[in-house]
N, C-alpha and C. Protein backbone atom coordinates (compact mmCIF):
# COMPACT_ATOMS: atom_id res chain seq x y z
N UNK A 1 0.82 -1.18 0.00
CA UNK A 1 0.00 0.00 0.00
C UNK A 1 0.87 1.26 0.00
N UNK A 2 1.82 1.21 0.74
CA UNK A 2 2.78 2.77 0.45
C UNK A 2 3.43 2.48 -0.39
N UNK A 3 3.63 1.57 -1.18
CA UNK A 3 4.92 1.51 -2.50
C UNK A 3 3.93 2.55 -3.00
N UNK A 4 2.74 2.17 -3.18
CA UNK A 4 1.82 2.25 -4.38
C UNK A 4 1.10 4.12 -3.86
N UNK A 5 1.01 4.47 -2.91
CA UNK A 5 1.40 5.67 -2.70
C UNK A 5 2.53 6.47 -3.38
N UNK A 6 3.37 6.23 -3.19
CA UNK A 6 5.12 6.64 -3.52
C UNK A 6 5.02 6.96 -4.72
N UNK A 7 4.49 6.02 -5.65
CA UNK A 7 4.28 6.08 -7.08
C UNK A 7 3.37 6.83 -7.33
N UNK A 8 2.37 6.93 -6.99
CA UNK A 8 1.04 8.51 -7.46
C UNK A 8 1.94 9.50 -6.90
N UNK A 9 2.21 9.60 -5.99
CA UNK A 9 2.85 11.21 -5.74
C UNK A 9 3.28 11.75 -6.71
N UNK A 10 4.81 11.67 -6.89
CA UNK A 10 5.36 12.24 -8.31
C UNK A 10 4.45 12.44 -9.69
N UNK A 11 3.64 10.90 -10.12
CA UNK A 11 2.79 11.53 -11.09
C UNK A 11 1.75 12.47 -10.67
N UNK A 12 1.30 12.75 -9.52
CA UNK A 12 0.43 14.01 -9.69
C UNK A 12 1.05 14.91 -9.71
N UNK A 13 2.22 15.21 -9.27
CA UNK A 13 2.82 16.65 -9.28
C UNK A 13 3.87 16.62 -10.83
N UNK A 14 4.01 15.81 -11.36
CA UNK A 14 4.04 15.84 -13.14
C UNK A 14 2.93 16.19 -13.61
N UNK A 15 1.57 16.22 -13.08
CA UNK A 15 0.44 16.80 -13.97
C UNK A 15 0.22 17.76 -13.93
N UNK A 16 0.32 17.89 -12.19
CA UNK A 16 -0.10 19.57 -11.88
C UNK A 16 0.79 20.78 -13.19
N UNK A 17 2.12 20.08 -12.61
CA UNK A 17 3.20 20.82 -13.92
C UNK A 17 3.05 21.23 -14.82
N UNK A 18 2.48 20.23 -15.93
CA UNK A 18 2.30 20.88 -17.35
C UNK A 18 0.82 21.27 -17.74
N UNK A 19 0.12 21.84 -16.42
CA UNK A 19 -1.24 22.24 -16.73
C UNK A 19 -0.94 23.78 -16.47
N UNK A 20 0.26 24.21 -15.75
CA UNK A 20 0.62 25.56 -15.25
C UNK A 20 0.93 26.20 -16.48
N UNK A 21 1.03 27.53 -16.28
CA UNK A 21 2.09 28.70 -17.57
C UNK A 21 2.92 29.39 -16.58
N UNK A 22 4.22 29.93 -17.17
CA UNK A 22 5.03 30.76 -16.77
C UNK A 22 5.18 32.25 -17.32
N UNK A 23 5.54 32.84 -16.64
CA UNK A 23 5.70 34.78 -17.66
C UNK A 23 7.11 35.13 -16.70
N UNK A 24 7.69 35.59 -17.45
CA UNK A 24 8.71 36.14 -17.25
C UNK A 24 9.08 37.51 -18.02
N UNK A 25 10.45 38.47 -18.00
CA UNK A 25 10.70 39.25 -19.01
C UNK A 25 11.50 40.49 -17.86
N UNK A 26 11.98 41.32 -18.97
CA UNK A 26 12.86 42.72 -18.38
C UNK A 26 12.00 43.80 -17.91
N UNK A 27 12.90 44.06 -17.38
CA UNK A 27 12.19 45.30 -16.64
C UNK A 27 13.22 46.15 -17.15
N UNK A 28 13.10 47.43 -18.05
CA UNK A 28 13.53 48.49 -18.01
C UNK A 28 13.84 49.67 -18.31
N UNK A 29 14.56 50.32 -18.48
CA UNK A 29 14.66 52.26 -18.24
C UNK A 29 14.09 52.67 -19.70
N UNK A 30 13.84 53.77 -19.84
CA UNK A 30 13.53 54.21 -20.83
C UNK A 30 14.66 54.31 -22.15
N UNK A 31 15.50 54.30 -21.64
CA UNK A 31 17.02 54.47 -22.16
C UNK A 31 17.49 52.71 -22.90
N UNK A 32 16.27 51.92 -22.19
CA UNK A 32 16.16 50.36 -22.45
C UNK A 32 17.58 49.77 -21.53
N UNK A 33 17.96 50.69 -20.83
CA UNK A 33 19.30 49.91 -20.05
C UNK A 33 18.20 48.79 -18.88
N UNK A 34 18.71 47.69 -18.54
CA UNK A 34 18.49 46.99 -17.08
C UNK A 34 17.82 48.04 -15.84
N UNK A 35 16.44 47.31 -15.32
CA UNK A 35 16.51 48.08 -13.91
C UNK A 35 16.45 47.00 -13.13
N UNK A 36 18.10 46.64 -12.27
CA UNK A 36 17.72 46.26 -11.14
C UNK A 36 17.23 45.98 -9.81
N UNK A 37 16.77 45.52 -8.82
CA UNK A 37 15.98 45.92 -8.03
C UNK A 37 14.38 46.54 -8.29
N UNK A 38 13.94 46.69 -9.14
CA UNK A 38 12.39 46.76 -9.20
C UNK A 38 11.73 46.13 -8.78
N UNK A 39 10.37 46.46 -8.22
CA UNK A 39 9.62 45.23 -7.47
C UNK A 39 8.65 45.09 -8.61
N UNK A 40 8.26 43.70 -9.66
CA UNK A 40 7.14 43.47 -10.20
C UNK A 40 6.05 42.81 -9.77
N UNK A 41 4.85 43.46 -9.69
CA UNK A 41 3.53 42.96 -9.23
C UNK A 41 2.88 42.20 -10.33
N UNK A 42 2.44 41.35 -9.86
CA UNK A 42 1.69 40.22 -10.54
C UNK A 42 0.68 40.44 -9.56
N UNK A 43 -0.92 40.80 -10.58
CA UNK A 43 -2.20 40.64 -9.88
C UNK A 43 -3.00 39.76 -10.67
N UNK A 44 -3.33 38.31 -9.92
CA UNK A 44 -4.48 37.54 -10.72
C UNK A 44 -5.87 38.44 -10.43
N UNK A 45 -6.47 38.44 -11.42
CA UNK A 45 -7.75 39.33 -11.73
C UNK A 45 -8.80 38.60 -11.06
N UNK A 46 -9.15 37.20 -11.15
CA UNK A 46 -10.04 36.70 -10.48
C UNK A 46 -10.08 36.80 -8.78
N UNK A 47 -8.88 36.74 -8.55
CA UNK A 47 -8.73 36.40 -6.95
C UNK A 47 -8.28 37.84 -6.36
N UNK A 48 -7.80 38.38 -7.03
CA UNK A 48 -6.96 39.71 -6.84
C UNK A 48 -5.63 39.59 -6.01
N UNK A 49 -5.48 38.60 -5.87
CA UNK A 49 -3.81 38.34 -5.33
C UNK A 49 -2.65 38.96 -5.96
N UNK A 50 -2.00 39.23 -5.14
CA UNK A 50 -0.46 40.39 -5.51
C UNK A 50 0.27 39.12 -4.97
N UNK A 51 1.17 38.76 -6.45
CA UNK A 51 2.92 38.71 -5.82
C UNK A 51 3.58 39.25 -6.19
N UNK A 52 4.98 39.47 -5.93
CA UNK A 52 5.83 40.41 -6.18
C UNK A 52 7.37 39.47 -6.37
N UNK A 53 7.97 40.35 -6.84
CA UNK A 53 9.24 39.98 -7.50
C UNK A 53 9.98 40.86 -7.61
N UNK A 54 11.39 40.81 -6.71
CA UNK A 54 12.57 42.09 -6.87
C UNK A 54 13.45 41.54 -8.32
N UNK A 55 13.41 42.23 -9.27
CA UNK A 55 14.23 42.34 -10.40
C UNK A 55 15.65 41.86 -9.83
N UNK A 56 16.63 40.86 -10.69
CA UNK A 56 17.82 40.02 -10.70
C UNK A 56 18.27 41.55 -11.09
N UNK A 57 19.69 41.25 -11.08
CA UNK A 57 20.80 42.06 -11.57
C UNK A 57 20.97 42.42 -12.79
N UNK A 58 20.25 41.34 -13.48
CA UNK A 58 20.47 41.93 -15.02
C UNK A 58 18.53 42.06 -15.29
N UNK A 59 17.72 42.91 -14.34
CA UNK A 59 16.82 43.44 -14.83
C UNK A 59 15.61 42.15 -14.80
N UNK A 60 15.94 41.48 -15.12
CA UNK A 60 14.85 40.05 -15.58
C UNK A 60 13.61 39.54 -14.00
N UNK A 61 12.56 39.06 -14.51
CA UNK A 61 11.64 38.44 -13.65
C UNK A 61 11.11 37.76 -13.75
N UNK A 62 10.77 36.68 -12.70
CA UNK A 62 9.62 35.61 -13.78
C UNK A 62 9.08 35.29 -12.54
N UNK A 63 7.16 34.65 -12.68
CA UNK A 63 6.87 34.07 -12.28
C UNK A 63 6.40 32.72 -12.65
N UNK A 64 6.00 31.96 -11.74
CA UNK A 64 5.58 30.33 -12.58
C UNK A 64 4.46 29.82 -11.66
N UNK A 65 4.16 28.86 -11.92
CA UNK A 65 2.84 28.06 -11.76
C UNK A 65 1.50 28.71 -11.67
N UNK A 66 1.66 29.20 -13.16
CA UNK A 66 -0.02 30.62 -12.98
C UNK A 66 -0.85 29.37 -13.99
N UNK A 67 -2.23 29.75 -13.50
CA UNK A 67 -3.14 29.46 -13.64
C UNK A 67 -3.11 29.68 -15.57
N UNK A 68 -3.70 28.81 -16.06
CA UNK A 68 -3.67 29.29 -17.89
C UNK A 68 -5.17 29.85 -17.94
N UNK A 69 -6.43 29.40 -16.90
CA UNK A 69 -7.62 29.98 -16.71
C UNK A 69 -7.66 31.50 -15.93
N UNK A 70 -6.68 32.16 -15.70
CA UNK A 70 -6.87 33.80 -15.34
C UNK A 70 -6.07 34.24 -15.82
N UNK A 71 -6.48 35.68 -15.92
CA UNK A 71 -5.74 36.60 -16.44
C UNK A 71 -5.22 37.44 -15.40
N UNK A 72 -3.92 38.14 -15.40
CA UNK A 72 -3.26 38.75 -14.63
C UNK A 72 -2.56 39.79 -15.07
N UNK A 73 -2.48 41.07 -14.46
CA UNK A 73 -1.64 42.00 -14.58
C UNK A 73 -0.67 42.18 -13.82
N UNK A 74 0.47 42.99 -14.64
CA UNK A 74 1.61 43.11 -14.24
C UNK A 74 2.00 44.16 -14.42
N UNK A 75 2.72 45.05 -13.11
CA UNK A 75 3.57 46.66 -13.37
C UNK A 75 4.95 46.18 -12.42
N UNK A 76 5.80 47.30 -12.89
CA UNK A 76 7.26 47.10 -12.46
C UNK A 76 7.17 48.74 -11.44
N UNK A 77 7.51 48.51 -10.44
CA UNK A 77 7.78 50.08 -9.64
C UNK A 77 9.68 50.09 -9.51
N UNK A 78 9.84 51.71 -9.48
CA UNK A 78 10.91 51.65 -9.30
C UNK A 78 11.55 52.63 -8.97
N UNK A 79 12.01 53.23 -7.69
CA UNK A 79 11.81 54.91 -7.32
C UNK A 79 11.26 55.57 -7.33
N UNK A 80 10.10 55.22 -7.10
CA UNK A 80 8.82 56.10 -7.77
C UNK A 80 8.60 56.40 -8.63
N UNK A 81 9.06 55.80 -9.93
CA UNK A 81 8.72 55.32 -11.17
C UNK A 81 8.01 54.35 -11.64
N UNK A 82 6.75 53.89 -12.19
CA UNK A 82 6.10 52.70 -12.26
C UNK A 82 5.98 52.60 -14.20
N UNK A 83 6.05 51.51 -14.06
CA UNK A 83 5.51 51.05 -15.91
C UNK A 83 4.28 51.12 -16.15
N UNK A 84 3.47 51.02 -17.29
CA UNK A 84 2.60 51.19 -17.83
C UNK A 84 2.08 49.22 -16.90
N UNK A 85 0.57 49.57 -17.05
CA UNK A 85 0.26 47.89 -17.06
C UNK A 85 0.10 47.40 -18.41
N UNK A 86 0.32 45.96 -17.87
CA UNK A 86 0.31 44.94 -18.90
C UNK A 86 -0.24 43.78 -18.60
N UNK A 87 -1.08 43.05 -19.26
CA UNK A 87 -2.05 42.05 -19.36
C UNK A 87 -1.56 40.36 -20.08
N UNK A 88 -1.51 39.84 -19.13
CA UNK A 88 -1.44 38.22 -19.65
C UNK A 88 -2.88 37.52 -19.64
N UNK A 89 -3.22 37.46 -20.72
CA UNK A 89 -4.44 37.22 -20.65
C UNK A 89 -4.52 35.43 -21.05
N UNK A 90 -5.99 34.98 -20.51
CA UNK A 90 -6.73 33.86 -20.51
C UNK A 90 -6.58 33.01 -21.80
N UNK A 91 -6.72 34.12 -22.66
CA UNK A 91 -6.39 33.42 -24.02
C UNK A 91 -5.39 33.43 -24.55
N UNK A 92 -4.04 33.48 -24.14
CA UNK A 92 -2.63 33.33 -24.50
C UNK A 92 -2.03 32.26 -23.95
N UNK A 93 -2.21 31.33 -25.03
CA UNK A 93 -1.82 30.25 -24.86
C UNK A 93 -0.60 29.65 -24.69
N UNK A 94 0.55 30.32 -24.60
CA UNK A 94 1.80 30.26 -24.51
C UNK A 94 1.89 29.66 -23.06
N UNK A 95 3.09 28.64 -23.01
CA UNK A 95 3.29 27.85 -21.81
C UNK A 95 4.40 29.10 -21.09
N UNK A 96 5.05 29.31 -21.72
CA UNK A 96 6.04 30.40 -21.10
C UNK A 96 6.07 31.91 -21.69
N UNK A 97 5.22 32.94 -21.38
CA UNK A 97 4.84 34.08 -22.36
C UNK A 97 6.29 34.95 -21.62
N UNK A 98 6.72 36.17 -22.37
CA UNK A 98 7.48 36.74 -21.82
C UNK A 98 7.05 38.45 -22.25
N UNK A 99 7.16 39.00 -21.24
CA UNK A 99 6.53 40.35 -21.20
C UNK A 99 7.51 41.35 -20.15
N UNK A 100 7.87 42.32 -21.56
CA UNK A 100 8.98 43.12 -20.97
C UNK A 100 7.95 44.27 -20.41
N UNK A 101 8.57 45.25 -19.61
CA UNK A 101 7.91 46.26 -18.67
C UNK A 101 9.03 47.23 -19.28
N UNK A 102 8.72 48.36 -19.30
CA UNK A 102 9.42 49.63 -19.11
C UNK A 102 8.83 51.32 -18.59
């Protein structure tokens, strides 16, 4: 009975996996140089949940295991500078979409 446990585990969390999408992308200056340290907000629209993400060193962000059934917006703040929003929407079917901010 627990072998046979042992063995569903992993395959459910192989399913969960490739039912997810990822978004990632740059964050930056108008000048298009890197902004490091930016915080990017990710808001799912249905739930209204905020996560956030401090920009790597070379500007870049990603989040993963989003829902492919909501849509979510995303802004980059940054000294009191913020980006325009931007929309990953429901019907973008891309497993890994990438969406730069500036």
């Amino acid at each position: 009975m627990i072998l046979l446990l042992l063995v569903c585990v992993p395959a459910g969390f192989a399913q969960k996996n490739s039912t997810t999408r990822s978004v990632q992308g740059l964050v930056s200056n108008p000048d298009e140089s890197a902004v490091p340290g930016a915080v990017v907000q990710l808001k799912n629209m249905k739930t209204l949940q905020v996560r956030s993400f401090i920009t790597l060193e070379d500007g870049m962000y990603r989040f993963f295991e989003l829902s492919p059934d909501v849509d979510y917006e995303l802004k980059a703040d940054f000294q009191g500078a913020s980006s325009g929003t931007k929309t990953l929407s429901s019907f973008d079917s891309r497993k890994k979409a990438i969406i730069n901010l500036s």
